[in-house]
PDB file of N, CA and C in Angstrom:
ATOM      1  N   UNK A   1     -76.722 127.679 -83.057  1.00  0.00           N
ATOM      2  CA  UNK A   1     -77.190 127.705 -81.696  1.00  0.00           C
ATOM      3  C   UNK A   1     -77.881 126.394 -81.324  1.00  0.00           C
ATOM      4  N   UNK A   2     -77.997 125.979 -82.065  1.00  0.00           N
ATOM      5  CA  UNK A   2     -79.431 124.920 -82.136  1.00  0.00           C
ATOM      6  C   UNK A   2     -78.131 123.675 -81.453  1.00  0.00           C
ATOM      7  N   UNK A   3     -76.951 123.583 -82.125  1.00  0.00           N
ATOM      8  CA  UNK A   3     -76.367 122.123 -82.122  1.00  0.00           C
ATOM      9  C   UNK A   3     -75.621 122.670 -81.065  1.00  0.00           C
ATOM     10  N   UNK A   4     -75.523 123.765 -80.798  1.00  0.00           N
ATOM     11  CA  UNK A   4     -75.141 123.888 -79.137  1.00  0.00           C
ATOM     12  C   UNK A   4     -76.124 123.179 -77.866  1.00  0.00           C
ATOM     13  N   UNK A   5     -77.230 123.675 -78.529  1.00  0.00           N
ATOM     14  CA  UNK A   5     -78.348 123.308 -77.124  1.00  0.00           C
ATOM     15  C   UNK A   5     -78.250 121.580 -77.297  1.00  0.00           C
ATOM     16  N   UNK A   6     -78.314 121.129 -78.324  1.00  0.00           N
ATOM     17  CA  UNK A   6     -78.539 119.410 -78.391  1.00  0.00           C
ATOM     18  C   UNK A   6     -77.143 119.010 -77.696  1.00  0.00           C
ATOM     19  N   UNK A   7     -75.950 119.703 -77.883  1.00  0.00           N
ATOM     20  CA  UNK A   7     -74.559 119.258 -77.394  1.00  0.00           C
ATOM     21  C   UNK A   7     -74.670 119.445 -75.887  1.00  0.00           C
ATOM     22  N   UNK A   8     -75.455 120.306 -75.405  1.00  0.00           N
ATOM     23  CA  UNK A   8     -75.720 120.542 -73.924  1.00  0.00           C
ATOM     24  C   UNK A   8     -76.792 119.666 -73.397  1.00  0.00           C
ATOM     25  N   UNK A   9     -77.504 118.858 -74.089  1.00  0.00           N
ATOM     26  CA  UNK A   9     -78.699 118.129 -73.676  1.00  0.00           C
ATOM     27  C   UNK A   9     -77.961 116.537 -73.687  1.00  0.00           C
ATOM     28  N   UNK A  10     -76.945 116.558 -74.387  1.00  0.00           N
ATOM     29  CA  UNK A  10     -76.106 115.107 -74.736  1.00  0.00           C
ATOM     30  C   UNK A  10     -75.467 114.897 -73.381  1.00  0.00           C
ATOM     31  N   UNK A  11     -74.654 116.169 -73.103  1.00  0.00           N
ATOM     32  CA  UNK A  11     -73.729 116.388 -72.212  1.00  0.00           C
ATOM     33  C   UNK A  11     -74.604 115.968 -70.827  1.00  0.00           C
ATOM     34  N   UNK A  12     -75.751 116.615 -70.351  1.00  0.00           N
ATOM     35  CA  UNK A  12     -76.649 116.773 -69.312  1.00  0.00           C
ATOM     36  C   UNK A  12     -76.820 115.236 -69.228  1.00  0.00           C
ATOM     37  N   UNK A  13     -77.288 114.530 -70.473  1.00  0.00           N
ATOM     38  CA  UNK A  13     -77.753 112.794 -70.378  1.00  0.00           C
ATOM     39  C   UNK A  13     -76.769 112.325 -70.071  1.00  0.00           C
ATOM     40  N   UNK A  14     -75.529 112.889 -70.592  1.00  0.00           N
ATOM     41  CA  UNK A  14     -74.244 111.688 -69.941  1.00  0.00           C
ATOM     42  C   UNK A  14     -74.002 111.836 -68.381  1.00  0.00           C
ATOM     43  N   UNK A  15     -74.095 113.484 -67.990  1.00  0.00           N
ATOM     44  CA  UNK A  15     -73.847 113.434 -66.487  1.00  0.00           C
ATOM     45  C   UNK A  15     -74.709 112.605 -65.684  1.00  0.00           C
ATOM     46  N   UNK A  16     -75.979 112.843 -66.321  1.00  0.00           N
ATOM     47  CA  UNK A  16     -77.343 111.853 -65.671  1.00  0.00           C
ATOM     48  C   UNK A  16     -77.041 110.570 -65.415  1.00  0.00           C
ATOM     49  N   UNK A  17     -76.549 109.916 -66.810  1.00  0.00           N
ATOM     50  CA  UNK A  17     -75.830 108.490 -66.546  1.00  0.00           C
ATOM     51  C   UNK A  17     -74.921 108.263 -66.192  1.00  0.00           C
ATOM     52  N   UNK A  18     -73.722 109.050 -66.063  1.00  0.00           N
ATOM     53  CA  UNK A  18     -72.699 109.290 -64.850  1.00  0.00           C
ATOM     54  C   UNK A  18     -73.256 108.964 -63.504  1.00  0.00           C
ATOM     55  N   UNK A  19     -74.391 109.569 -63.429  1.00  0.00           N
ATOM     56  CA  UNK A  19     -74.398 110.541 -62.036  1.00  0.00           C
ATOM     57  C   UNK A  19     -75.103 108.886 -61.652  1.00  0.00           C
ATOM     58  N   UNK A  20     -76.421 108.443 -62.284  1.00  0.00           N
ATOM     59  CA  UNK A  20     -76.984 107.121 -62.610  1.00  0.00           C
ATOM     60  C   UNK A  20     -75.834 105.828 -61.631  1.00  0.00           C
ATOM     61  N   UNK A  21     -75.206 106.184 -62.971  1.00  0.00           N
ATOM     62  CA  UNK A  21     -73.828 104.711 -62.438  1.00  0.00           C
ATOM     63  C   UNK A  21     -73.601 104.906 -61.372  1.00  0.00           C
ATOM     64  N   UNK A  22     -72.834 106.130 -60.937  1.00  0.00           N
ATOM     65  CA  UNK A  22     -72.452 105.889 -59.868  1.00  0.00           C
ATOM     66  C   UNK A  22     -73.345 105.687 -58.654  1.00  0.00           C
ATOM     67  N   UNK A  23     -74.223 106.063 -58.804  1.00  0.00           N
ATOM     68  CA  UNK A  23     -75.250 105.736 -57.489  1.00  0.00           C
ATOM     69  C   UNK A  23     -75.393 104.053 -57.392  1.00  0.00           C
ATOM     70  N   UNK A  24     -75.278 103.142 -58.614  1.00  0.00           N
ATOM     71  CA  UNK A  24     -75.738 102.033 -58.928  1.00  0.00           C
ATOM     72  C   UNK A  24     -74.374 101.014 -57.709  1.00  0.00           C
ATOM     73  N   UNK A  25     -73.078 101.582 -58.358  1.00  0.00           N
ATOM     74  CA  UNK A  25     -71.877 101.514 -58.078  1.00  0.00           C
ATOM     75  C   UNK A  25     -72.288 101.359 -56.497  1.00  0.00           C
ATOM     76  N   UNK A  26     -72.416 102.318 -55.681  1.00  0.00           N
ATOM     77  CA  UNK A  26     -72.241 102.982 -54.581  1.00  0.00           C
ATOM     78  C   UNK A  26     -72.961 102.020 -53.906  1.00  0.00           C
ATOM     79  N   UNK A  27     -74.488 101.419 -54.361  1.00  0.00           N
ATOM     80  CA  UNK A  27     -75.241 100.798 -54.129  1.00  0.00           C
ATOM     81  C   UNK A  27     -74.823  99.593 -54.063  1.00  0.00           C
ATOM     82  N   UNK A  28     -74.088  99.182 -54.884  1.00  0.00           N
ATOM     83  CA  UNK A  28     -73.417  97.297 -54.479  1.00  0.00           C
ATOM     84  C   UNK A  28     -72.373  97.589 -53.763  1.00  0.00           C
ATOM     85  N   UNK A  29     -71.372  98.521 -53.695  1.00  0.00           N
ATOM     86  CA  UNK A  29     -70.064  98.324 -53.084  1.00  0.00           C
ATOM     87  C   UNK A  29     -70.596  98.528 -51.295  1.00  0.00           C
ATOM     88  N   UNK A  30     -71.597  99.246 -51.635  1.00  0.00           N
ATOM     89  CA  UNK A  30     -72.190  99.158 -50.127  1.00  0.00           C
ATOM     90  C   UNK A  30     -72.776  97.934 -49.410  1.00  0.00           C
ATOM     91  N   UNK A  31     -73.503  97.321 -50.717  1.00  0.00           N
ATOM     92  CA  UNK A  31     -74.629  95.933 -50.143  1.00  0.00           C
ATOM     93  C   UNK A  31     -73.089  95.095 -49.958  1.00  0.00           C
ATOM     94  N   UNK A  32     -71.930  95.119 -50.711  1.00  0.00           N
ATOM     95  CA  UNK A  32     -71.159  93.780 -50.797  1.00  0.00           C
ATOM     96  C   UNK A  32     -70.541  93.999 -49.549  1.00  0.00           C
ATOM     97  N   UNK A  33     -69.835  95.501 -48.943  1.00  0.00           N
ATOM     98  CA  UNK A  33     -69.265  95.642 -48.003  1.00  0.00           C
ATOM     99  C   UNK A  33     -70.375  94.950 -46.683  1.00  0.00           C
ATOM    100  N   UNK A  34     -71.493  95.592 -46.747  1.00  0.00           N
ATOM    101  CA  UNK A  34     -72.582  95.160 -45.431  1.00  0.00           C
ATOM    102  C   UNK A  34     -72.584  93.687 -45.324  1.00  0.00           C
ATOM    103  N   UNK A  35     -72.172  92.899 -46.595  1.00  0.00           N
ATOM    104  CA  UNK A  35     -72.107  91.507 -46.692  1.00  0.00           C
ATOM    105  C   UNK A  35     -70.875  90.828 -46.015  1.00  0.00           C
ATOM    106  N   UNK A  36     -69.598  91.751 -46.162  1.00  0.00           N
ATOM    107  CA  UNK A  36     -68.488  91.112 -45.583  1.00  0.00           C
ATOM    108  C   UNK A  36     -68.731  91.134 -44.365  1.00  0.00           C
ATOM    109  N   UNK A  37     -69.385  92.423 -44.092  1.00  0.00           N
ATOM    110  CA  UNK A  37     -69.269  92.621 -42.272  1.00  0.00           C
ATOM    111  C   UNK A  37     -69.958  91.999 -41.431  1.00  0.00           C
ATOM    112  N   UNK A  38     -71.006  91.173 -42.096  1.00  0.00           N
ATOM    113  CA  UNK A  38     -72.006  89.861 -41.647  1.00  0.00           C
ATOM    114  C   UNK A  38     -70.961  88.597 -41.548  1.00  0.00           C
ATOM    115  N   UNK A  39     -70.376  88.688 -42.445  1.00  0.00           N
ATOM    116  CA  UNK A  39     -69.191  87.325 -42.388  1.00  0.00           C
ATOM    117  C   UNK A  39     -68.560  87.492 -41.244  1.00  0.00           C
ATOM    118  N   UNK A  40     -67.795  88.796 -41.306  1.00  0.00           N
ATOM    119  CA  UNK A  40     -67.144  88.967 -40.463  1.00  0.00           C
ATOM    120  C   UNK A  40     -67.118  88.556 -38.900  1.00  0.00           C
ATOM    121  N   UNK A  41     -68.990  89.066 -38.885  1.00  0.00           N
ATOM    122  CA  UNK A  41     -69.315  88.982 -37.388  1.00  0.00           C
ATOM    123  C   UNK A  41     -69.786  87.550 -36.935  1.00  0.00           C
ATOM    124  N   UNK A  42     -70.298  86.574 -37.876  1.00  0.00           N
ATOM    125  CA  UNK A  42     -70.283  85.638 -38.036  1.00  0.00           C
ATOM    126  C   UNK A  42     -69.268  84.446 -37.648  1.00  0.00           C
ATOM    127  N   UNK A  43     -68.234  84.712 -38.309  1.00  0.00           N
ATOM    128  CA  UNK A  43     -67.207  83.837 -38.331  1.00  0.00           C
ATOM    129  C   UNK A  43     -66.394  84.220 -36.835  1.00  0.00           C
ATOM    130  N   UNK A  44     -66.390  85.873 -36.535  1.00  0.00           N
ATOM    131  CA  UNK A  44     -66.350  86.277 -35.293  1.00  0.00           C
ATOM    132  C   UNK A  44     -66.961  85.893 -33.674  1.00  0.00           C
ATOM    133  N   UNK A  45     -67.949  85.277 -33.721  1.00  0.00           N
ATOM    134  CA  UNK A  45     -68.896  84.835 -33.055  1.00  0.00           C
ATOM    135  C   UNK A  45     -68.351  83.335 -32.938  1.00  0.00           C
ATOM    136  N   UNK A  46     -68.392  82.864 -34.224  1.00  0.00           N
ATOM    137  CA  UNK A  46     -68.074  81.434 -34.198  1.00  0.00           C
ATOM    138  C   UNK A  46     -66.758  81.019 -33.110  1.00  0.00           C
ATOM    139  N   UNK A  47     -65.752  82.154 -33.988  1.00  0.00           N
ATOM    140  CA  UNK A  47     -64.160  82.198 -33.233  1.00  0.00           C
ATOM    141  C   UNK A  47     -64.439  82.327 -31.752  1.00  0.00           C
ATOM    142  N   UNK A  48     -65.227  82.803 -31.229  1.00  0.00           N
ATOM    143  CA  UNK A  48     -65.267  83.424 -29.909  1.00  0.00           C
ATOM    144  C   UNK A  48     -66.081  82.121 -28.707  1.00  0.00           C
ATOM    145  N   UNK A  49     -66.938  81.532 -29.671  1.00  0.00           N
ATOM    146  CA  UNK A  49     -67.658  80.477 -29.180  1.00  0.00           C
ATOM    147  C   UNK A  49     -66.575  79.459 -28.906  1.00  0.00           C
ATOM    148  N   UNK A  50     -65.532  79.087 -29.744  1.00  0.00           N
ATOM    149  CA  UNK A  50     -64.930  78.045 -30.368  1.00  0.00           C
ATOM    150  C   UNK A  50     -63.963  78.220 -28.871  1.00  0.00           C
ATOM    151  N   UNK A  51     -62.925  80.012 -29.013  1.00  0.00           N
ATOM    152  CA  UNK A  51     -62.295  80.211 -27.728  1.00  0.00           C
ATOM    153  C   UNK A  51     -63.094  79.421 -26.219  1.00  0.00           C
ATOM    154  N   UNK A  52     -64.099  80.495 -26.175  1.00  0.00           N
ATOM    155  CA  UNK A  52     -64.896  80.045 -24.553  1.00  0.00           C
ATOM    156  C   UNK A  52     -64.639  78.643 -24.573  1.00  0.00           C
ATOM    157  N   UNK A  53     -65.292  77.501 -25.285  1.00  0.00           N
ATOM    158  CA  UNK A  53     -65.328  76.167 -25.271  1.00  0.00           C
ATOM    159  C   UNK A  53     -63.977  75.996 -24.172  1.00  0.00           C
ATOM    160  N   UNK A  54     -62.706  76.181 -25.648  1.00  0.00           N
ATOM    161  CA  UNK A  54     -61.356  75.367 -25.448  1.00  0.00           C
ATOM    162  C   UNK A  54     -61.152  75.830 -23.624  1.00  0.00           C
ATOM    163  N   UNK A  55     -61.005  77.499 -23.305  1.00  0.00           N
ATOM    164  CA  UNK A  55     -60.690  77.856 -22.134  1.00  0.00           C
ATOM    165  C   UNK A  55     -61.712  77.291 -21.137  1.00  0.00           C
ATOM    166  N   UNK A  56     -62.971  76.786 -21.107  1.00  0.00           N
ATOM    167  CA  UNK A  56     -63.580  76.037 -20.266  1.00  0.00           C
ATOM    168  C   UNK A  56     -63.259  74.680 -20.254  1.00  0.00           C
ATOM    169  N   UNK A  57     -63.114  74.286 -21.516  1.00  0.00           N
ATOM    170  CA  UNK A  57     -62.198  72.480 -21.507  1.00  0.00           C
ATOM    171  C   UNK A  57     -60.972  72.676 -20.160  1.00  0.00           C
ATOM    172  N   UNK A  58     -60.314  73.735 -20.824  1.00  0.00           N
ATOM    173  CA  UNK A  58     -58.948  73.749 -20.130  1.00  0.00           C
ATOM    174  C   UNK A  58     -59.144  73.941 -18.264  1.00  0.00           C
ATOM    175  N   UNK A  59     -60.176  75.094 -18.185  1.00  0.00           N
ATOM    176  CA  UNK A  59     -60.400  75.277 -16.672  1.00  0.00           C
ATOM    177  C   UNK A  59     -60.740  73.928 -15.706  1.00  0.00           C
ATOM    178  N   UNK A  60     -61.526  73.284 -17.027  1.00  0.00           N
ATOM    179  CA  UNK A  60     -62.638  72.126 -15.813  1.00  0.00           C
ATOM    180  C   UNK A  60     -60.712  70.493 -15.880  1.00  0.00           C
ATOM    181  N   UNK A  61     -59.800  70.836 -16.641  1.00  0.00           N
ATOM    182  CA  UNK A  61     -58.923  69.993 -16.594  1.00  0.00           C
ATOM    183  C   UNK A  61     -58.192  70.586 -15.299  1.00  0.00           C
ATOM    184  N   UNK A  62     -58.066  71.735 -15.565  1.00  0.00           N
ATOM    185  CA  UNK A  62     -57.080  72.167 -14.427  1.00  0.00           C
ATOM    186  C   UNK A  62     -57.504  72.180 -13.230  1.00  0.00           C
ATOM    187  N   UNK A  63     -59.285  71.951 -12.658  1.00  0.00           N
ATOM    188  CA  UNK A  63     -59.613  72.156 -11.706  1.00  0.00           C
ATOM    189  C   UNK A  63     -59.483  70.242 -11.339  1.00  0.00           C
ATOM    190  N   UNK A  64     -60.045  69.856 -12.185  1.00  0.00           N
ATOM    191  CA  UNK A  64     -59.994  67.922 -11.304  1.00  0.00           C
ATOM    192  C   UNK A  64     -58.555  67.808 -11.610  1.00  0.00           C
ATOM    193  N   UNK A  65     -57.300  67.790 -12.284  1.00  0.00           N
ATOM    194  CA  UNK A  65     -55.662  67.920 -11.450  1.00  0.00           C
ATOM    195  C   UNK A  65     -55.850  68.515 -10.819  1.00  0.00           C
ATOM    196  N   UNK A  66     -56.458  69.712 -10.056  1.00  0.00           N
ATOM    197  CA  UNK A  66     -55.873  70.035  -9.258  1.00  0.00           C
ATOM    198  C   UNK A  66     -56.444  69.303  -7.526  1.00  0.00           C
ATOM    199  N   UNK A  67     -57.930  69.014  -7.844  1.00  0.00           N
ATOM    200  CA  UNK A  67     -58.621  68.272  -6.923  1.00  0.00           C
ATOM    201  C   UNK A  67     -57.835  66.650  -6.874  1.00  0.00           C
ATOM    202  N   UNK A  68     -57.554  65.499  -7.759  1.00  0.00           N
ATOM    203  CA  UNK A  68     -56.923  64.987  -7.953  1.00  0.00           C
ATOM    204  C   UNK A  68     -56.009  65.173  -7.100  1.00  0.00           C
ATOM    205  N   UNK A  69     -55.347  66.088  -6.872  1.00  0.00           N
ATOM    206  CA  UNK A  69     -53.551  65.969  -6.007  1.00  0.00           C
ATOM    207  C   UNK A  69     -54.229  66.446  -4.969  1.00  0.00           C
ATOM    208  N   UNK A  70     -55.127  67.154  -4.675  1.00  0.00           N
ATOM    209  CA  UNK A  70     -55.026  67.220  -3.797  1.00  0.00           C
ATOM    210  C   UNK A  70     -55.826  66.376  -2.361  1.00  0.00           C
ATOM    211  N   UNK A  71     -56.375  65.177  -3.547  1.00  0.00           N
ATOM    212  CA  UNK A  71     -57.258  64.207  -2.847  1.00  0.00           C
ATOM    213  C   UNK A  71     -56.381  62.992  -2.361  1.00  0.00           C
ATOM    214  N   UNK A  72     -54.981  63.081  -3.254  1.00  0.00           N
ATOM    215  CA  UNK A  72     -53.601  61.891  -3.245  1.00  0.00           C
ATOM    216  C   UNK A  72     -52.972  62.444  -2.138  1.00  0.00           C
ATOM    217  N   UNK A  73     -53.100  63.686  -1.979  1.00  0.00           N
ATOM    218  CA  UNK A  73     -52.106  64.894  -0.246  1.00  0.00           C
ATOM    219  C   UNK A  73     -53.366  64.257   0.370  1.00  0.00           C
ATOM    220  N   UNK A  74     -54.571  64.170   1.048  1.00  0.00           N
ATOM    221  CA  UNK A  74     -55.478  64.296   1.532  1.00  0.00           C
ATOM    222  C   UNK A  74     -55.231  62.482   2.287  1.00  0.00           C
ATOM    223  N   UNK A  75     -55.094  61.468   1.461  1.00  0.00           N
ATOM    224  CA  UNK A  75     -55.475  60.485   1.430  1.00  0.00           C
ATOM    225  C   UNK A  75     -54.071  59.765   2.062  1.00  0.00           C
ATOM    226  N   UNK A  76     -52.608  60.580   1.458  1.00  0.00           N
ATOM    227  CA  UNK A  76     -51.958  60.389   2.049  1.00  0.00           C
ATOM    228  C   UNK A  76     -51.678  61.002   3.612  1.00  0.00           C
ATOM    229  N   UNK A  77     -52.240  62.032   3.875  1.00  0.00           N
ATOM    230  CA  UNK A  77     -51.970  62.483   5.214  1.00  0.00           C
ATOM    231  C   UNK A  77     -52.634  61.466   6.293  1.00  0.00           C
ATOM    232  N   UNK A  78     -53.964  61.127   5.638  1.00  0.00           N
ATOM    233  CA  UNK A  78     -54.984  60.451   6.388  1.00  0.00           C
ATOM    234  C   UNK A  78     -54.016  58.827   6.724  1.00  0.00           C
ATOM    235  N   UNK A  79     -53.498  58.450   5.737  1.00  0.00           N
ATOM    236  CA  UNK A  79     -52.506  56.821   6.165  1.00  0.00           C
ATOM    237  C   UNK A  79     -51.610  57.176   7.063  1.00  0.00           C
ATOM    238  N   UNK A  80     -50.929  58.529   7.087  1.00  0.00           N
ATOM    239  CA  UNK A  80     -50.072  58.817   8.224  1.00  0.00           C
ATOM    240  C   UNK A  80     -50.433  58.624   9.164  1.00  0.00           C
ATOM    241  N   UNK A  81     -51.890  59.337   9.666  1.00  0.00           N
ATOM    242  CA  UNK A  81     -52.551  59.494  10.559  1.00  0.00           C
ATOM    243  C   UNK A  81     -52.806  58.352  11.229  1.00  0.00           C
ATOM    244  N   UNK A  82     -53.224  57.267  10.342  1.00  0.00           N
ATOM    245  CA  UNK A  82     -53.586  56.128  10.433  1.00  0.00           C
ATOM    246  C   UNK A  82     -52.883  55.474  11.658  1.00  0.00           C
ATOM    247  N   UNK A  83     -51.232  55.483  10.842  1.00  0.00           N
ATOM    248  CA  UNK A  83     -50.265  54.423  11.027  1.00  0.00           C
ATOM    249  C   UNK A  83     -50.072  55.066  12.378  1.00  0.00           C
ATOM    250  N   UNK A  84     -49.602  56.095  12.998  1.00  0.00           N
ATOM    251  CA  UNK A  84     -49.695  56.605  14.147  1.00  0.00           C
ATOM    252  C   UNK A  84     -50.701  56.659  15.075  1.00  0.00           C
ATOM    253  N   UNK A  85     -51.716  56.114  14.866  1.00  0.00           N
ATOM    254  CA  UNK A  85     -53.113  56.526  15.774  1.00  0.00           C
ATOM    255  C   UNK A  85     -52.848  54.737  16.331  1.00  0.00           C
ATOM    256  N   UNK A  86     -52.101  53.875  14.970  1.00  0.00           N
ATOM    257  CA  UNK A  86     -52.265  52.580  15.314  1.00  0.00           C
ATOM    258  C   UNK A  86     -51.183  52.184  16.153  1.00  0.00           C
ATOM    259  N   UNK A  87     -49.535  52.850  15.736  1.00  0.00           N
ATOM    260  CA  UNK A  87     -48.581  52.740  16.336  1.00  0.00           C
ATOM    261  C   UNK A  87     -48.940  53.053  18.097  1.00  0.00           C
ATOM    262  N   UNK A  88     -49.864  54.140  18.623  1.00  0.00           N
ATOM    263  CA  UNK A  88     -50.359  54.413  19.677  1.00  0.00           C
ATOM    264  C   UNK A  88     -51.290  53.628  20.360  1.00  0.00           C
ATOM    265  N   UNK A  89     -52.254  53.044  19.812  1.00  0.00           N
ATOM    266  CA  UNK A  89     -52.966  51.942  20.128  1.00  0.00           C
ATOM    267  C   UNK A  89     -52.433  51.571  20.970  1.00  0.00           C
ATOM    268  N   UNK A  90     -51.291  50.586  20.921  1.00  0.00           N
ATOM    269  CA  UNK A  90     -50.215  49.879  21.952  1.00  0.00           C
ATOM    270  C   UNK A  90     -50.488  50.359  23.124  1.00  0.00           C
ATOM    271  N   UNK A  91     -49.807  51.279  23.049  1.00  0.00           N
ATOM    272  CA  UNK A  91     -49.378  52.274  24.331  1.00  0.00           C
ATOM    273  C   UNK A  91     -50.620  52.667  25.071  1.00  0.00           C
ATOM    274  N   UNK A  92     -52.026  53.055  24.344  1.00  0.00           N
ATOM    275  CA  UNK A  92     -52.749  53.223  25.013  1.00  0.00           C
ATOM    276  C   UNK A  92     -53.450  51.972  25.567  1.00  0.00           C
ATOM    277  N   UNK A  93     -53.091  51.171  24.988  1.00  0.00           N
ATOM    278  CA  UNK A  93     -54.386  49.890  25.685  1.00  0.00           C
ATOM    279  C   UNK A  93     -53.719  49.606  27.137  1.00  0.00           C
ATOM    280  N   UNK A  94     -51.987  49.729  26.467  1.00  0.00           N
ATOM    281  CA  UNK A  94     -50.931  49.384  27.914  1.00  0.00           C
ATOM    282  C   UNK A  94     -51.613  50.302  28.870  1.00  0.00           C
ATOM    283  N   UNK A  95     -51.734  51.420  28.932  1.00  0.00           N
ATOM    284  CA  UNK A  95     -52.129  52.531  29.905  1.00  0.00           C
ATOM    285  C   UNK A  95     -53.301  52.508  30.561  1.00  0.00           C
ATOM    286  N   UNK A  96     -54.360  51.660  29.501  1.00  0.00           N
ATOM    287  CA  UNK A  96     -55.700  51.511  30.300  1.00  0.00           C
ATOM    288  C   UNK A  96     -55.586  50.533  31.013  1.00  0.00           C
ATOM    289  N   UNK A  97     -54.727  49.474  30.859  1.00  0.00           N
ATOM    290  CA  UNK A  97     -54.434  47.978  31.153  1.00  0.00           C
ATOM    291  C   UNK A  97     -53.959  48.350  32.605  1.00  0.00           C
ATOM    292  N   UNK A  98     -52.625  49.307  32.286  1.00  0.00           N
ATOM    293  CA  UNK A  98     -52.345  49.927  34.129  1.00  0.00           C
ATOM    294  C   UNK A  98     -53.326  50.459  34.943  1.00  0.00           C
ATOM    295  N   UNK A  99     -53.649  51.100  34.058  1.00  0.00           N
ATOM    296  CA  UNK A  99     -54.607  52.115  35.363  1.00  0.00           C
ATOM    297  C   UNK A  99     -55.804  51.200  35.560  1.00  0.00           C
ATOM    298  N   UNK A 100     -56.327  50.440  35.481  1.00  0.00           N
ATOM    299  CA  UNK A 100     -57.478  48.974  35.361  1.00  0.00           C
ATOM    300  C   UNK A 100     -56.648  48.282  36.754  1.00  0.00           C
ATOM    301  N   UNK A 101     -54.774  47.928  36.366  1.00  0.00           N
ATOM    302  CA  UNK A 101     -54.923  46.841  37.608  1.00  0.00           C
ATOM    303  C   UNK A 101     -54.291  48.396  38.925  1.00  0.00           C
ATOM    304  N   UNK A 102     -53.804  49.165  38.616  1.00  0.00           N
ATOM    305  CA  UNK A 102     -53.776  49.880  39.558  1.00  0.00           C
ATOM    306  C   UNK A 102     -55.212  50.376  40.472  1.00  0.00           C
ATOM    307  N   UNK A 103     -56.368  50.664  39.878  1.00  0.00           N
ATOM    308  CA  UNK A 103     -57.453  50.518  40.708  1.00  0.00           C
ATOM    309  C   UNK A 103     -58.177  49.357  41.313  1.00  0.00           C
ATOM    310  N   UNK A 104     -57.758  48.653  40.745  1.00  0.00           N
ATOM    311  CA  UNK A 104     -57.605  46.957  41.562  1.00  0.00           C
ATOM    312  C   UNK A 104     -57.416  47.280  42.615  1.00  0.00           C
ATOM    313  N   UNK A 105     -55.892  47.084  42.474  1.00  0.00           N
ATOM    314  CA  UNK A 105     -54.712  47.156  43.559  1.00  0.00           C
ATOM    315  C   UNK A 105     -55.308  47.983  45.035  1.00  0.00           C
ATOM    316  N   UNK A 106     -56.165  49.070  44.554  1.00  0.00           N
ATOM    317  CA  UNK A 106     -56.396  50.323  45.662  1.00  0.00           C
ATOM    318  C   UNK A 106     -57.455  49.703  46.369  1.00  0.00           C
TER     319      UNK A 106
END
């Protein structure tokens, strides 16, 4: 009876240190996992910072091309304008020039 009870007290210490390990186990696979997921969010953050940047590089390019052309449309309409306001000149000075000797004339 006796080397029964010691075989049951052996048995009990091994489950203990079973039971032991695995808590030990449980305890790093947990700290190492909580460790990846810091990387994770980390390197996540980084990635996300890194995105915003490039898509704001890209916005502030696409906004001066697009100001750019539309300052070359702007600049060209304005020489049109120009050349016609000057082509008219003529005609109007002729017109003030008439109506000047026509109130003469009266």
């Amino acid at each position: 009876m006796e080397k029964v009870w010691e075989d049951l007290k052996k048995i009990d210490a091994q489950a203990d240190q079973i039971q032991s390990d695995a808590q030990n186990k449980a305890k790093k696979i947990t700290s190492l996992a909580k460790e990846d997921a810091e990387k994770l969010i980390t390197n996540s953050r980084i990635y996300a910072e890194e995105e915003a940047q490039k898509l704001y590089l890209k916005a502030t390019q696409d906004a001066n091309q697009k100001r750019d052309e539309l300052l070359t449309a702007s600049q060209e309409t304005a020489m049109k304008l120009k050349i016609k306001a000057e082509k008219r000149m003529d005609q109007a000075v002729l017109a003030v020039v008439h109506a000047v000797l026509e109130e003469n004339k009266l």
